[in-house]
C-alpha atoms as a PDB file:
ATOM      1  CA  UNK A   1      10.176 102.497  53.499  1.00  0.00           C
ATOM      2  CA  UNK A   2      10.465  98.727  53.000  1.00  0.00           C
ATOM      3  CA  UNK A   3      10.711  98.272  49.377  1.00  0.00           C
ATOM      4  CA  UNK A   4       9.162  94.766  49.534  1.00  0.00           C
ATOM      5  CA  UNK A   5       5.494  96.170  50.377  1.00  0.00           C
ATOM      6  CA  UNK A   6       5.776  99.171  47.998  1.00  0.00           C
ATOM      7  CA  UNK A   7       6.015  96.386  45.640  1.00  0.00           C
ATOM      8  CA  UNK A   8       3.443  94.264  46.518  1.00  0.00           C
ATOM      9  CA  UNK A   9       0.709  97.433  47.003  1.00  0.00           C
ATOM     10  CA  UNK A  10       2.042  99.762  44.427  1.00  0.00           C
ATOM     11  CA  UNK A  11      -0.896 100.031  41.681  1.00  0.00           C
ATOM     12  CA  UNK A  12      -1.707 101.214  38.468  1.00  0.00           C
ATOM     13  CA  UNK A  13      -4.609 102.994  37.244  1.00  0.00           C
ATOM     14  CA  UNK A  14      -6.143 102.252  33.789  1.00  0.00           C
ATOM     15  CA  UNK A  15      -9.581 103.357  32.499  1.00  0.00           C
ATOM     16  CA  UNK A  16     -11.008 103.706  36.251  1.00  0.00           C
ATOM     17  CA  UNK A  17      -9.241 100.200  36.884  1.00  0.00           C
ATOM     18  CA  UNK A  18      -6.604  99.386  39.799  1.00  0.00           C
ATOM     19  CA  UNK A  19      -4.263  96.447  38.259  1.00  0.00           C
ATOM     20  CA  UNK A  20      -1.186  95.369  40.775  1.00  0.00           C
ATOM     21  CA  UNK A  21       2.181  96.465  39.317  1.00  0.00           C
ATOM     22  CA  UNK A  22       3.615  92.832  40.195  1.00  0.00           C
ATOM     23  CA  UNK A  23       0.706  91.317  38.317  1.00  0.00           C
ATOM     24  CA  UNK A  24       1.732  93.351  35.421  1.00  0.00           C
ATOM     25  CA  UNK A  25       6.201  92.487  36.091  1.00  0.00           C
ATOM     26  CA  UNK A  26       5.249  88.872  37.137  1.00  0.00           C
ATOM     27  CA  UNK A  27       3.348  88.494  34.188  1.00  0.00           C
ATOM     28  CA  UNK A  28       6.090  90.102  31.911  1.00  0.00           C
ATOM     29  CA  UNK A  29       8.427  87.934  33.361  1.00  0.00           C
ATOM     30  CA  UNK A  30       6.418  85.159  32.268  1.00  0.00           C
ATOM     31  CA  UNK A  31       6.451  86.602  28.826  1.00  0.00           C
ATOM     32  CA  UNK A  32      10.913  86.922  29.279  1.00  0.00           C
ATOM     33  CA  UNK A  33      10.398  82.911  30.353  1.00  0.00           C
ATOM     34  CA  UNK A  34       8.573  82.069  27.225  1.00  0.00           C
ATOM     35  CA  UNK A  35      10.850  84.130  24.634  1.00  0.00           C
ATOM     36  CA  UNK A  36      13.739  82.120  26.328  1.00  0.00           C
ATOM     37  CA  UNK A  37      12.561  78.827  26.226  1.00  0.00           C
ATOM     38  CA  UNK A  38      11.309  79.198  22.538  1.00  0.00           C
ATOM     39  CA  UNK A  39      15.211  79.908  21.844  1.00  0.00           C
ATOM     40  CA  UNK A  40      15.893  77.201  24.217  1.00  0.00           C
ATOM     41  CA  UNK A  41      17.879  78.883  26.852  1.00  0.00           C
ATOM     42  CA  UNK A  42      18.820  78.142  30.500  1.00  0.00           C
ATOM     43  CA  UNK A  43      18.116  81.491  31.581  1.00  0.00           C
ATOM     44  CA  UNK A  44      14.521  81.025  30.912  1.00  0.00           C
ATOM     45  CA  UNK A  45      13.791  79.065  34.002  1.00  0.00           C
ATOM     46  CA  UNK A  46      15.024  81.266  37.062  1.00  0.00           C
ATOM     47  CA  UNK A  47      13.152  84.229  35.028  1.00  0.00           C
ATOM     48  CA  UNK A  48      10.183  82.047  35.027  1.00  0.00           C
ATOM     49  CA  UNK A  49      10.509  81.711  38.778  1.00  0.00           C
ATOM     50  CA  UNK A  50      10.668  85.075  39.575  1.00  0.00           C
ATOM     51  CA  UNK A  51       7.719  85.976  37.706  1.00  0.00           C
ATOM     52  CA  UNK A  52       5.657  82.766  39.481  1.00  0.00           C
ATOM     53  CA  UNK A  53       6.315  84.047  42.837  1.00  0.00           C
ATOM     54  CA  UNK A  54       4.942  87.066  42.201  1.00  0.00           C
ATOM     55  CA  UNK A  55       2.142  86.239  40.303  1.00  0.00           C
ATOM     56  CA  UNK A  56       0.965  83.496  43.526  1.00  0.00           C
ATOM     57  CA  UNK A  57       0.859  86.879  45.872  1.00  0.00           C
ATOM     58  CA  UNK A  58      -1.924  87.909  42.567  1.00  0.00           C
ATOM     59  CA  UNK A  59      -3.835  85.537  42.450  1.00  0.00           C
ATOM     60  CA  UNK A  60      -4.129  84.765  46.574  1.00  0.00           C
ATOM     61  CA  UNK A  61      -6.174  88.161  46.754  1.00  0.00           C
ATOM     62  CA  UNK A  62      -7.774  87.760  50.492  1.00  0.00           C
ATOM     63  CA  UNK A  63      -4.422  87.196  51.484  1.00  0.00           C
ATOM     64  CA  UNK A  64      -2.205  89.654  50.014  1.00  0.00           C
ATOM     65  CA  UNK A  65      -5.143  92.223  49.263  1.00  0.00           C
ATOM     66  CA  UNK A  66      -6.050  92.585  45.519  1.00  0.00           C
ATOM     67  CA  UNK A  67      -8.572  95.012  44.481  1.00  0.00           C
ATOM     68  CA  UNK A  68      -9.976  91.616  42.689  1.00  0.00           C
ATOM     69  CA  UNK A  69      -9.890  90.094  46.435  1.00  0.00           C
ATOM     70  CA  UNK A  70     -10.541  86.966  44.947  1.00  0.00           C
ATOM     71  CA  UNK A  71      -8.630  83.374  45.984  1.00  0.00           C
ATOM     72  CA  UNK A  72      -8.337  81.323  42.789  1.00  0.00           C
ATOM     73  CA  UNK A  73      -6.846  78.234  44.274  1.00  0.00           C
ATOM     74  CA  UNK A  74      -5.795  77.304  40.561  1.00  0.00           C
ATOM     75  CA  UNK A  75      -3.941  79.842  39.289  1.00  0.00           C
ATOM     76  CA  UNK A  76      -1.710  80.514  42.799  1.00  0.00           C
ATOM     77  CA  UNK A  77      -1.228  76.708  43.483  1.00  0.00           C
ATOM     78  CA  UNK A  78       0.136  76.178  39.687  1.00  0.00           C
ATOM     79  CA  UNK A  79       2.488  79.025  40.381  1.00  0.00           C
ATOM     80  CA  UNK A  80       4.134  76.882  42.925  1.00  0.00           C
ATOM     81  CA  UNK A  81       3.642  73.562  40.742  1.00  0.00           C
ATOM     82  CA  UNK A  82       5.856  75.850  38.416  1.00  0.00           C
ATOM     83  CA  UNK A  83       8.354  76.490  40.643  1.00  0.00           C
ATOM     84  CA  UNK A  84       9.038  73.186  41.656  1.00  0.00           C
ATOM     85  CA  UNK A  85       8.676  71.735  37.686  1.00  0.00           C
ATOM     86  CA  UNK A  86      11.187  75.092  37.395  1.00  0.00           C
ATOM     87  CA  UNK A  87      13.768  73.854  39.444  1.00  0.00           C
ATOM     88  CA  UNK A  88      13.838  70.271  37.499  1.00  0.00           C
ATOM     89  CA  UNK A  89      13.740  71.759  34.022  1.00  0.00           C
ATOM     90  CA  UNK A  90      16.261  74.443  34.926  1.00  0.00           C
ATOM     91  CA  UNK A  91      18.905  71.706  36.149  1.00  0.00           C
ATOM     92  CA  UNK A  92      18.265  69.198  33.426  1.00  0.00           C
ATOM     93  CA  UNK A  93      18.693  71.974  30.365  1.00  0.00           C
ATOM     94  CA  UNK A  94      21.803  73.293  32.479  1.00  0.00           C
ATOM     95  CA  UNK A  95      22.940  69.964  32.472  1.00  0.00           C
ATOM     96  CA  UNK A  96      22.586  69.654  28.874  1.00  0.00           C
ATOM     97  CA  UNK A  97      24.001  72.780  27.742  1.00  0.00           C
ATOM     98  CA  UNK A  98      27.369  72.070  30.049  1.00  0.00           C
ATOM     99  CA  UNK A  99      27.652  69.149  27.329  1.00  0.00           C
ATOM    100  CA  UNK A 100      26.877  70.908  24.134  1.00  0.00           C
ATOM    101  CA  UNK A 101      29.040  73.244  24.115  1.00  0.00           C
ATOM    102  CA  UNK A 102      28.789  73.267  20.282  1.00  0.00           C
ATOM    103  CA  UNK A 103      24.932  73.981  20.125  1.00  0.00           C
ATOM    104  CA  UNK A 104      25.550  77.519  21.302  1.00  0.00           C
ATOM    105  CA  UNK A 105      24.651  76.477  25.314  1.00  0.00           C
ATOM    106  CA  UNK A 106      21.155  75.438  24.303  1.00  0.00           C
ATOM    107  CA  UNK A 107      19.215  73.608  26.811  1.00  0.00           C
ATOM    108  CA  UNK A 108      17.511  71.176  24.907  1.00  0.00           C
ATOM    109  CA  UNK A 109      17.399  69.221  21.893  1.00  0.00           C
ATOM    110  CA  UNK A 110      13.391  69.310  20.933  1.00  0.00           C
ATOM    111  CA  UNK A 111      11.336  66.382  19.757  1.00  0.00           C
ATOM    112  CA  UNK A 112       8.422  64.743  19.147  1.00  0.00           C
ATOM    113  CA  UNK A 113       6.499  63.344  21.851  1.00  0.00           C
ATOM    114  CA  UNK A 114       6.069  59.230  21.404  1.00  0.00           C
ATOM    115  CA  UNK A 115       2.635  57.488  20.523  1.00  0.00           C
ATOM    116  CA  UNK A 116       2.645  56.170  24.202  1.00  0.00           C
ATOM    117  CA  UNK A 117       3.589  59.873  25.524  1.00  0.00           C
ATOM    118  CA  UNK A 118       0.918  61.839  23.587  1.00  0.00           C
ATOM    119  CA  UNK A 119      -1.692  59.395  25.167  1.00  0.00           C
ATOM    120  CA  UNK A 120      -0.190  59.655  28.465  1.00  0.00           C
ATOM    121  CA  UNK A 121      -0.443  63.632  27.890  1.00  0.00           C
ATOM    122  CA  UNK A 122      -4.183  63.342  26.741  1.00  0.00           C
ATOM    123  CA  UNK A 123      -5.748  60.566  29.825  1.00  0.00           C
ATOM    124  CA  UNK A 124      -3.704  62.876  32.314  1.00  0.00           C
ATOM    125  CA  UNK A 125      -4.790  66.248  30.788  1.00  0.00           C
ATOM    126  CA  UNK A 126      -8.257  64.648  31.244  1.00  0.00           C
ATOM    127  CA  UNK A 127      -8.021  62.998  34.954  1.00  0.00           C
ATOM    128  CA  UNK A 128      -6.039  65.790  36.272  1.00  0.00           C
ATOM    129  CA  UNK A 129      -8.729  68.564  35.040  1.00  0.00           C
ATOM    130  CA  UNK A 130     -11.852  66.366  36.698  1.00  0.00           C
ATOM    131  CA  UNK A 131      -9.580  65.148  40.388  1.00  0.00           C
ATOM    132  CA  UNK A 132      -8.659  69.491  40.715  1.00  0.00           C
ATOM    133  CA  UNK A 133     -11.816  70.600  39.729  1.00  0.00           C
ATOM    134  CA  UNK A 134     -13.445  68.861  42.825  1.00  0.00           C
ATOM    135  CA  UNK A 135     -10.849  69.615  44.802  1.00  0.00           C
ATOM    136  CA  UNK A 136     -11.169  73.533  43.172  1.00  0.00           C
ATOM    137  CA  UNK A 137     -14.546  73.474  43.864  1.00  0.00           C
ATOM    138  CA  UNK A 138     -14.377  72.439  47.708  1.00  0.00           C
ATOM    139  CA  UNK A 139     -11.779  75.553  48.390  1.00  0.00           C
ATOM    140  CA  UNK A 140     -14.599  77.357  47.048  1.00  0.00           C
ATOM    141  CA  UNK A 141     -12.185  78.582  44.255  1.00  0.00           C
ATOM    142  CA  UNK A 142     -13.454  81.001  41.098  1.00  0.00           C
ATOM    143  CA  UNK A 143     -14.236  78.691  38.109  1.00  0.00           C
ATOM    144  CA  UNK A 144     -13.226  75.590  39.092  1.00  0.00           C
ATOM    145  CA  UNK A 145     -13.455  73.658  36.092  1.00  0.00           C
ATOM    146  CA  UNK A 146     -11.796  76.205  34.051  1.00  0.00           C
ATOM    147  CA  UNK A 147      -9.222  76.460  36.918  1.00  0.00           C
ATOM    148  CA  UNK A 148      -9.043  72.821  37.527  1.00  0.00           C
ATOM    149  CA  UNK A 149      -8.115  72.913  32.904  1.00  0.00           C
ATOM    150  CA  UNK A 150      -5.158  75.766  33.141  1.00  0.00           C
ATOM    151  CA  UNK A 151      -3.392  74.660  36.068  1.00  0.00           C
ATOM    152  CA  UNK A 152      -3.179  70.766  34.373  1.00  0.00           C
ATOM    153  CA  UNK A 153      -2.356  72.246  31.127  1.00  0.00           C
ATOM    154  CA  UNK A 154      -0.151  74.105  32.538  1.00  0.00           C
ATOM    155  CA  UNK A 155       1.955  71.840  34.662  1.00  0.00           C
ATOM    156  CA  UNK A 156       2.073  69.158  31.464  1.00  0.00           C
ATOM    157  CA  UNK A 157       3.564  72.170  29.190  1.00  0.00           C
ATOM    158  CA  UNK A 158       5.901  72.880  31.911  1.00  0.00           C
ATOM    159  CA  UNK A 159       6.840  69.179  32.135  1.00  0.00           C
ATOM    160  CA  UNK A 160       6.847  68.856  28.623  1.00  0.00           C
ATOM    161  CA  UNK A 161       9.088  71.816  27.671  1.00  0.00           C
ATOM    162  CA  UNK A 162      11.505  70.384  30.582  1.00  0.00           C
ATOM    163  CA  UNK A 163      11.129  67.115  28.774  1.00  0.00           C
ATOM    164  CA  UNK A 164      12.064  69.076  25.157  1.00  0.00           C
ATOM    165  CA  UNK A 165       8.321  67.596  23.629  1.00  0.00           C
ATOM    166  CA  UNK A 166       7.427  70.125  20.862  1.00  0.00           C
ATOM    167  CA  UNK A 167       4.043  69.126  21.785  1.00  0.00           C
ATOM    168  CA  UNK A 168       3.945  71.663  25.061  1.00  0.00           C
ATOM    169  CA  UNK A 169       3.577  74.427  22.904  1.00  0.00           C
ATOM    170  CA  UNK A 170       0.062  72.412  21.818  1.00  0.00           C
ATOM    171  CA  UNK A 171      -1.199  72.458  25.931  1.00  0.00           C
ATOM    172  CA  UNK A 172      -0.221  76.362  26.334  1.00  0.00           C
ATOM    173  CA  UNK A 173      -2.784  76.947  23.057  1.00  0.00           C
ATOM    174  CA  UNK A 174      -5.420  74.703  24.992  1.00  0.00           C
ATOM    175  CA  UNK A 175      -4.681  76.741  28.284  1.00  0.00           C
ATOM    176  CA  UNK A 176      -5.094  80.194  26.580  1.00  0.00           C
ATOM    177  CA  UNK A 177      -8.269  79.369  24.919  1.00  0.00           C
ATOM    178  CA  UNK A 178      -9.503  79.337  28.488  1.00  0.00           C
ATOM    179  CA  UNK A 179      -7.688  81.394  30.618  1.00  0.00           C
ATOM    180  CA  UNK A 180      -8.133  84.267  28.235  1.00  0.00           C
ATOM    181  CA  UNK A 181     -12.283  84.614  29.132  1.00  0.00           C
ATOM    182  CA  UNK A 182     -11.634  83.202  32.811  1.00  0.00           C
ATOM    183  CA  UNK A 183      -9.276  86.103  33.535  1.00  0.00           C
ATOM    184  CA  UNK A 184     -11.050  88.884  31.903  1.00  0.00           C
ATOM    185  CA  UNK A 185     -14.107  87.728  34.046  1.00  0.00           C
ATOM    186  CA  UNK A 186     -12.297  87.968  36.985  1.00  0.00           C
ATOM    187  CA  UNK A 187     -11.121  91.252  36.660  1.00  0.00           C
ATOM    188  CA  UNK A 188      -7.373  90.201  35.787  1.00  0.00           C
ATOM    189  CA  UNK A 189      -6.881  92.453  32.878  1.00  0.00           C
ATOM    190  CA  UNK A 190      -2.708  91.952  32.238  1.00  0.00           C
ATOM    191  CA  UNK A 191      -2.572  88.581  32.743  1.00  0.00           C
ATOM    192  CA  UNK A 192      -5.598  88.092  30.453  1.00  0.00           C
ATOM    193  CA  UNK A 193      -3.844  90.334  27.937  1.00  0.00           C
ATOM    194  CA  UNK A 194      -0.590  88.250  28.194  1.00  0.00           C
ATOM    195  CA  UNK A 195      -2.676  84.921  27.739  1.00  0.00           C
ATOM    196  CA  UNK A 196      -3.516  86.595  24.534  1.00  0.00           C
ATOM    197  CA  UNK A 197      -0.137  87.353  23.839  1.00  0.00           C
ATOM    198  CA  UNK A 198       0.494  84.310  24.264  1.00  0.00           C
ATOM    199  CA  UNK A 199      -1.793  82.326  22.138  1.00  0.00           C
ATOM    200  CA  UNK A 200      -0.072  83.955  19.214  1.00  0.00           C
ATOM    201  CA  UNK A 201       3.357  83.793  20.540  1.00  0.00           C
ATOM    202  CA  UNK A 202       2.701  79.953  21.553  1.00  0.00           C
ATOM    203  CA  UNK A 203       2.023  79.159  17.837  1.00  0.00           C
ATOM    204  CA  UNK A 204       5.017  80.832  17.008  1.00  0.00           C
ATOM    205  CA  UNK A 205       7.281  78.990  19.086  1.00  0.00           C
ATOM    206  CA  UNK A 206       5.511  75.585  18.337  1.00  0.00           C
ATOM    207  CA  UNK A 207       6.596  76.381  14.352  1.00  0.00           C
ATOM    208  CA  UNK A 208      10.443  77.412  15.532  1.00  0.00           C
ATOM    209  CA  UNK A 209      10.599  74.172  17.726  1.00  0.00           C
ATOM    210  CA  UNK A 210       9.169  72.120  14.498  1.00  0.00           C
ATOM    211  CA  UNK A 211      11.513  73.249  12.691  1.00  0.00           C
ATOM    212  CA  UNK A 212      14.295  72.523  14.637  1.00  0.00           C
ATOM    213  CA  UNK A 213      13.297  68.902  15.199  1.00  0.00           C
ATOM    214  CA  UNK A 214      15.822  66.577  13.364  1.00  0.00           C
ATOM    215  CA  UNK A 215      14.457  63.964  11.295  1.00  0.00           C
ATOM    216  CA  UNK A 216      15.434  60.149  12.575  1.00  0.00           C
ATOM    217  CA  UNK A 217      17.854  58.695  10.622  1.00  0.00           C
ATOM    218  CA  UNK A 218      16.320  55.735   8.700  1.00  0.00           C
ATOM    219  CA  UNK A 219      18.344  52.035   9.568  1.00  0.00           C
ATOM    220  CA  UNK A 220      20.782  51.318   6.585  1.00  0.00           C
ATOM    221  CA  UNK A 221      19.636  48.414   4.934  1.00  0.00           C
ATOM    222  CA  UNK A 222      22.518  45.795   4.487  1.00  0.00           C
ATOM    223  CA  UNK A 223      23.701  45.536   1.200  1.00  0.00           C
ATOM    224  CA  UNK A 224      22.912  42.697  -0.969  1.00  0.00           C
ATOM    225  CA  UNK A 225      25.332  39.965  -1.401  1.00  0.00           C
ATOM    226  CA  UNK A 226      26.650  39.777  -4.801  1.00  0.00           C
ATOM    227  CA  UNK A 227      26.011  36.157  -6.174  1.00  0.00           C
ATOM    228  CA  UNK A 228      29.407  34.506  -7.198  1.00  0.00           C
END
């Protein structure tokens, strides 16, 4: 028996639905990936990876047979923009906790994104959602709009949590609001679920990061010369 196809047909049966047991382990490997980087941790990454490969064979249904058989060019082509993003964020927090030792191996020291970086964020949230949405739309992909939204979101937040920007948290809440209808429409019941999950679990982490943020230290003002 080759263990590599019993995992990518074995299936689960809930309420008269078939859901794909590596739609349901990719996706909680996602969930691993998120609980990680919220406590900032190296491991996060390669979990993260795991759980994107798997999740592509989802969501490429007339290729690795779904009971969906749907293609959504958006959601499988962000799991490989993850997976290269991945590998970057995974080496630069590695790098950072083999030099701070003291900070309990975490991977990154979070902060605000700059005035110049939030707009940045914002024009290429909104050119990258209207350039993939044509492009979506001549694959022929399911909701391309909505598509062309989550996979920009999603590669910013990625970016941005490499980056240690508290802000990323901010695009996984704007991805959630809507992945969560897109998915259930599509018949992807645990990764809509985990998008759900994840809108509350998102907020959460944004607070934790906030509060970890140090303030910048304010210049010392030179001290005034004492007349004679």
């Amino acid at each position: 028996m080759n263990p590599i196809r019993t995992l990518l047909d074995a299936e689960l049966h809930v309420a008269g639905s078939q859901i794909l047991w590596r739609e349901v382990i990719g996706n909680g490997f996602g969930l691993a990936s998120a609980i990680g980087g919220m406590r900032r941790k190296v491991w996060a990454w390669p979990i993260g990876i795991a759980g994107n490969a798997l999740l592509f064979t989802v969501f490429v249904g007339g290729i690795f047979h779904t009971p969906q058989q749907l293609n959504m060019a958006g959601q499988a082509g962000r799991q490989l923009v993850f997976i290269a993003v991945s590998v970057y964020g995974w080496w630069s927090w590695y790098r950072h906790a083999t030099r701070a030792s003291g900070l309990e191996n975490r991977g990154v020291d979070p902060r605000w994104a700059g005035a110049g970086e939030r707009i940045a964020l914002v024009a290429a949230m909104l050119a990258g959602t209207a350039v993939f949405a044509l492009l979506f739309e001549w694959l022929d992909s399911y909701g391309p709009w909505a598509e062309a939204w989550i996979f920009t979101g999603s590669v910013l937040a990625t970016y941005g949590m490499a980056r240690g920007l508290a802000e990323f948290w901010l695009l996984w809440i704007a991805v959630d609001i809507v992945g969560i209808p897109l998915l259930v429409r599509a018949g992807y019941y645990p990764s809509a679920i985990l998008y759900l999950v994840y809108a509350g679990f998102v907020a959460w982490g944004f607070l934790v990061w906030a509060r970890t943020i140090r303030p910048s230290p304010e210049p010392q003002r030179p001290l005034a010369s004492v007349p004679e």
